[in-house]
Every structure is written in C-alpha cells, then in structure tokens.
N, C-alpha and C. Protein backbone atom coordinates (compact mmCIF):
# COMPACT_ATOMS: atom_id res chain seq x y z
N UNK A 1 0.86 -1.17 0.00
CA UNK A 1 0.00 0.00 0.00
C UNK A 1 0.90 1.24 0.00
N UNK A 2 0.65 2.38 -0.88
CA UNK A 2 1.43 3.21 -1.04
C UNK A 2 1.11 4.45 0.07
N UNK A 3 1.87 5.37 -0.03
CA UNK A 3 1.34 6.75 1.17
C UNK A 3 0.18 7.39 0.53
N UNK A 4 0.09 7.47 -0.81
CA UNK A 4 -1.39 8.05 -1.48
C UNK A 4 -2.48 6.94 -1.33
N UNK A 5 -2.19 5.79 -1.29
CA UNK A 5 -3.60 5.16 -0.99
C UNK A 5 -3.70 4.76 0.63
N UNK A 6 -2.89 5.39 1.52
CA UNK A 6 -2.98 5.26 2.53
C UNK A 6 -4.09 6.58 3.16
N UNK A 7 -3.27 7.76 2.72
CA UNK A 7 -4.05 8.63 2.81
C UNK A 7 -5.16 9.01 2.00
N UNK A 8 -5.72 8.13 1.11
CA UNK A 8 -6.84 8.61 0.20
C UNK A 8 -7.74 7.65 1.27
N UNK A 9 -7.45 6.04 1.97
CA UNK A 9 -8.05 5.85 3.06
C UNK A 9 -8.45 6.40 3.67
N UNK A 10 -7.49 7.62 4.50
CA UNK A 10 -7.53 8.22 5.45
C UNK A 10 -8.64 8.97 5.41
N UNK A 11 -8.95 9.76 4.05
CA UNK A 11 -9.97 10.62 3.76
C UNK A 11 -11.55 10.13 3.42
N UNK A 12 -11.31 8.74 3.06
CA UNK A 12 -12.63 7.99 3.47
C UNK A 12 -13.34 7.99 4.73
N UNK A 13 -12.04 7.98 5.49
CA UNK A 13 -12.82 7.72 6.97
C UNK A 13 -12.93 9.05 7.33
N UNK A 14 -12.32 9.99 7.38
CA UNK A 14 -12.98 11.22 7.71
C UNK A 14 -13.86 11.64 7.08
N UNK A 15 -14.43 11.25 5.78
CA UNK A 15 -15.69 11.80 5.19
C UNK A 15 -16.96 10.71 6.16
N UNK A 16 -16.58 9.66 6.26
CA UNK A 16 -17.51 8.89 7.06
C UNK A 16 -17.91 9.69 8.68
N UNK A 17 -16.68 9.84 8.98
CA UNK A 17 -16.70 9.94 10.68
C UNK A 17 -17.25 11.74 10.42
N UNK A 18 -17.21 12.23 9.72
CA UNK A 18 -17.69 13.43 9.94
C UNK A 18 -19.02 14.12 8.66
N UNK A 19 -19.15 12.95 8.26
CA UNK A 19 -20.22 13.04 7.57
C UNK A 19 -20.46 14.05 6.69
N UNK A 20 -19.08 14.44 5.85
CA UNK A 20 -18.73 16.07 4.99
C UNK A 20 -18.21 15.25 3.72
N UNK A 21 -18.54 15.05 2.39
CA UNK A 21 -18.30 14.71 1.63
C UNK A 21 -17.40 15.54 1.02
N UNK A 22 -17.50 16.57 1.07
CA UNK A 22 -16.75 17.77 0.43
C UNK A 22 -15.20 17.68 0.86
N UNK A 23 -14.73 17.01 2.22
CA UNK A 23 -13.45 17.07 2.67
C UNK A 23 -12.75 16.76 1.89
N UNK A 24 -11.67 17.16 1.18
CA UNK A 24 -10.31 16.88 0.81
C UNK A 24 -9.14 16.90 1.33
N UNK A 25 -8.42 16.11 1.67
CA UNK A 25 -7.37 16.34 2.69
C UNK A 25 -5.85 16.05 1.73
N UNK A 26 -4.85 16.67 2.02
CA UNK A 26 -3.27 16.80 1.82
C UNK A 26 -2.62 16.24 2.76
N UNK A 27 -1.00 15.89 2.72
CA UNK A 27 -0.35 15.79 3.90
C UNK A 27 -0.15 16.54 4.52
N UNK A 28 -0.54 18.14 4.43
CA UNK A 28 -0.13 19.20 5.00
C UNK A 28 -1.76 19.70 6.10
N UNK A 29 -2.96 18.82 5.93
CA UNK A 29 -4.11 19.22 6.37
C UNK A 29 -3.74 18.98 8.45
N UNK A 30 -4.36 19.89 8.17
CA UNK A 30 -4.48 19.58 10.02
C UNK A 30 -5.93 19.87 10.45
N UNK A 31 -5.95 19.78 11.96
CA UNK A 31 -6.90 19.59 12.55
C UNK A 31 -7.82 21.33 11.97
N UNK A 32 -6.89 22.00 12.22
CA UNK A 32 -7.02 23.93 12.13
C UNK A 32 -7.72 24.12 10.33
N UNK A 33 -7.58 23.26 9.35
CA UNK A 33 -8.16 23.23 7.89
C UNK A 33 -9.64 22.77 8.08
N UNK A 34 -10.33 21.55 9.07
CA UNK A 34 -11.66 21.47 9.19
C UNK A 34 -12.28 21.47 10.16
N UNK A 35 -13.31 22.17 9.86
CA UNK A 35 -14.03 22.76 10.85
C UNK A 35 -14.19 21.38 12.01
N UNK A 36 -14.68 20.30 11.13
CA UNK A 36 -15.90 19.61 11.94
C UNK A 36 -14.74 18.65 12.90
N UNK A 37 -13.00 19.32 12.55
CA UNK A 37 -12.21 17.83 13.50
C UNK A 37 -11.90 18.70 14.86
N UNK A 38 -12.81 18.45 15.90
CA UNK A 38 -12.40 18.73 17.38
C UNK A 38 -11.90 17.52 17.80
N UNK A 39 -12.22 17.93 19.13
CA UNK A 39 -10.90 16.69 19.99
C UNK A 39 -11.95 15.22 20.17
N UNK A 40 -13.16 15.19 20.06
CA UNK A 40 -13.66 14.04 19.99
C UNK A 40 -14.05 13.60 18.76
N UNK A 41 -14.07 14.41 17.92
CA UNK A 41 -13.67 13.77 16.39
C UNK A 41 -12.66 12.98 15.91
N UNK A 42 -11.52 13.69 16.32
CA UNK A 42 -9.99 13.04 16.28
C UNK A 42 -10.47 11.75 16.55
N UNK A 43 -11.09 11.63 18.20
CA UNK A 43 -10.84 10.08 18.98
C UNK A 43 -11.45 9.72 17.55
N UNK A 44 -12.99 9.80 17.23
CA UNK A 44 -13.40 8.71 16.67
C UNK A 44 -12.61 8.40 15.46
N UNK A 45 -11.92 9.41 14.95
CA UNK A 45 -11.13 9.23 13.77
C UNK A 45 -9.97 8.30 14.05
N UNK A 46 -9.46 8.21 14.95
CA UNK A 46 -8.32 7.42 15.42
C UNK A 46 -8.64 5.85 15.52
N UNK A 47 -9.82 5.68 16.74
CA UNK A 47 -10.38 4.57 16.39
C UNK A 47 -11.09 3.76 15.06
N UNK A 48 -11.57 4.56 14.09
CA UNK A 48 -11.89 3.97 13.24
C UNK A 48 -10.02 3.43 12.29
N UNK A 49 -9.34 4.63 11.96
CA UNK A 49 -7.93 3.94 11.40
C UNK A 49 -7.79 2.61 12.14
N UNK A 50 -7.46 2.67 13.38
CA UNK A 50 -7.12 1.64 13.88
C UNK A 50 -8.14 0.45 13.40
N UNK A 51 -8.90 0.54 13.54
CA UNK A 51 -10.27 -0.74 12.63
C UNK A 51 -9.80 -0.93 11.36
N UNK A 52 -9.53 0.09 10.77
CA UNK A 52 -9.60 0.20 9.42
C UNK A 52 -8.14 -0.75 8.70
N UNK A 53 -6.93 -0.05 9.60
CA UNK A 53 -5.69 -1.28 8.72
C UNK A 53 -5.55 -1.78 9.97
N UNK A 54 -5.94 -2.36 10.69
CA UNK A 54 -6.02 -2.91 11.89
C UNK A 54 -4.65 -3.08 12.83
N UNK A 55 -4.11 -1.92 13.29
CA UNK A 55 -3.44 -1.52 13.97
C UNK A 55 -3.63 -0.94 15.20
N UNK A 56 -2.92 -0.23 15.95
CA UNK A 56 -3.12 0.28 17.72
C UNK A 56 -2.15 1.14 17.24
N UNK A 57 -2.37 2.76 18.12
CA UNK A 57 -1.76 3.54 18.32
C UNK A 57 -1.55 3.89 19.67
N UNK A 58 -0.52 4.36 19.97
CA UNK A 58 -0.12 4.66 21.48
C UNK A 58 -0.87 6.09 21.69
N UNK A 59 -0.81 6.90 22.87
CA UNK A 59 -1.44 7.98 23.24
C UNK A 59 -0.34 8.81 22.89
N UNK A 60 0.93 8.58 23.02
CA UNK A 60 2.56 9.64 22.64
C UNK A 60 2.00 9.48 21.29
N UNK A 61 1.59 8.62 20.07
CA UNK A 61 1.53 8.60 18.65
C UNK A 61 0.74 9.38 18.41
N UNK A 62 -0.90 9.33 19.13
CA UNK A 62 -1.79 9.63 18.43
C UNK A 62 -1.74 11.34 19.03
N UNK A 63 -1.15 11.83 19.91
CA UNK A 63 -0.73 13.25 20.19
C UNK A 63 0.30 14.07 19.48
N UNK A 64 1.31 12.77 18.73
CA UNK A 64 2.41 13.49 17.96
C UNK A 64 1.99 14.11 16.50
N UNK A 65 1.07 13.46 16.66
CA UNK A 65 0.77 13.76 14.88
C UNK A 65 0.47 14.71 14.44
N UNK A 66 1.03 15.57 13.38
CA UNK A 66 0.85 16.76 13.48
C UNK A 66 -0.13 17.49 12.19
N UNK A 67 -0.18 16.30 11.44
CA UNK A 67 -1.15 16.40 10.07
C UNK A 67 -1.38 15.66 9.29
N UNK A 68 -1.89 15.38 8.58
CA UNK A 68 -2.32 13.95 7.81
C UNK A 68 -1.54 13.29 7.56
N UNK A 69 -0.40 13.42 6.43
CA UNK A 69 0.75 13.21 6.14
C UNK A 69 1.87 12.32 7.23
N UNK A 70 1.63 13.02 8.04
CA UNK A 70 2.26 12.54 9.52
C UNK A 70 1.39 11.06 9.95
N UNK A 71 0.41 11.01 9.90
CA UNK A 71 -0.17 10.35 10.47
C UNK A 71 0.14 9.25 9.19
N UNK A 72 -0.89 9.33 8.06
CA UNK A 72 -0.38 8.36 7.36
C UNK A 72 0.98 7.72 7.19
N UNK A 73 2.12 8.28 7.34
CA UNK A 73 3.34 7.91 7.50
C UNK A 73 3.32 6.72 9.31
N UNK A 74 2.77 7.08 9.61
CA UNK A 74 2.54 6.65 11.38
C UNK A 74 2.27 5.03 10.68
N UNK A 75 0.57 5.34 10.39
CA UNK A 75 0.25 3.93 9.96
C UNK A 75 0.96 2.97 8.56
N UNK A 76 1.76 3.57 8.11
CA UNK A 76 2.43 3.28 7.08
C UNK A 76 3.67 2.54 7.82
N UNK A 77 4.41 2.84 8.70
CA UNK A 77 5.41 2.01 9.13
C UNK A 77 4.78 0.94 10.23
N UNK A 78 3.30 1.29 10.65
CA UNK A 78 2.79 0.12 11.43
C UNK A 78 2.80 -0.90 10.36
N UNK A 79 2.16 -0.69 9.51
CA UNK A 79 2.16 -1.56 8.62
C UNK A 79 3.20 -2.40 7.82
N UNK A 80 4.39 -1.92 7.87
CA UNK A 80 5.18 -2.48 7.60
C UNK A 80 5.81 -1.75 5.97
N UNK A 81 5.11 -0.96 5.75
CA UNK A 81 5.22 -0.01 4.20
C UNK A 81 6.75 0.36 4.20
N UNK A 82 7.57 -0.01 3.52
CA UNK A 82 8.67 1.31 3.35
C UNK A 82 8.19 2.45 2.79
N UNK A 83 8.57 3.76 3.38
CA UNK A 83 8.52 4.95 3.36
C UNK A 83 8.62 5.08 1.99
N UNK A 84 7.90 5.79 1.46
CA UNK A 84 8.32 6.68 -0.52
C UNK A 84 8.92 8.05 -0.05
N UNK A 85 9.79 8.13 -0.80
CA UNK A 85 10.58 9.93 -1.08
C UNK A 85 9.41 10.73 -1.36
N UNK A 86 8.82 11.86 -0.92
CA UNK A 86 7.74 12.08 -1.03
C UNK A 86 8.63 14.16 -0.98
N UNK A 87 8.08 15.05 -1.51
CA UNK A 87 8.20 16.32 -1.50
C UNK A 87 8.20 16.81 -0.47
C-alpha cells in the first residue's frame, strides 16, 4: 500500500466519521483546515484507522501527529510499508 492510498483511506474515513463529503485532505491538512475535526472527532477518527488497517496507536503517537501526512506515514510504518521519497 502506497502513502497516497494510505491517505486517500484516510480521507474515506474522515468523510464517514464526519459526515462532509466535500473534505479533501493533503499531507499538510491539520486539525485547524476542518471545521468539523475537534478533539472528539480526532478520537473517533483514530479509532476507526485503527479498525480500518487494523493496527493500535499509542497515546505519545496519536498526540504526535501533526497532520495527515504525519499520520499516514505513522500507519504506514505500522504496517510495515517502506517509506516513498515524497516532497
């Protein structure tokens, strides 16, 4: 699985968990780009990834993350992905 279809995942589940079809997300998106991600959005967003490539995140992980990109990279080495050279 590559970092673009990791994060085009990613944006599935946030259109799910926040019920905004319109979201488009980058590696550069953060919490501060949509409206609808507060701090109990995140959780559910966190828990669903974790369902989703069926992994666990620590509480140091899921606090470090600093934007999509980040995060997908997170679940990308859970997974076992080598990293792509990415811009």
């Amino acid at each position: 699985m590559t970092h673009e279809e990791i994060r085009n995942k990613i944006q599935s589940i946030f259109i799910d968990v926040t019920e905004n079809a319109a979201i488009v997300l980058n590696d550069e998106t953060t919490a501060d780009d949509i409206d609808e991600w507060d701090s109990l959005v995140h959780i559910q967003l966190i828990v669903e990834m974790e369902r989703c490539f069926g992994i666990s995140f620590t509480a140091e992980e899921i606090g470090g993350y600093g934007n999509v990109g980040q995060m997908a990279d997170g679940i990308a080495e859970k997974m076992g992905v080598v990293p792509e050279n990415r811009p």
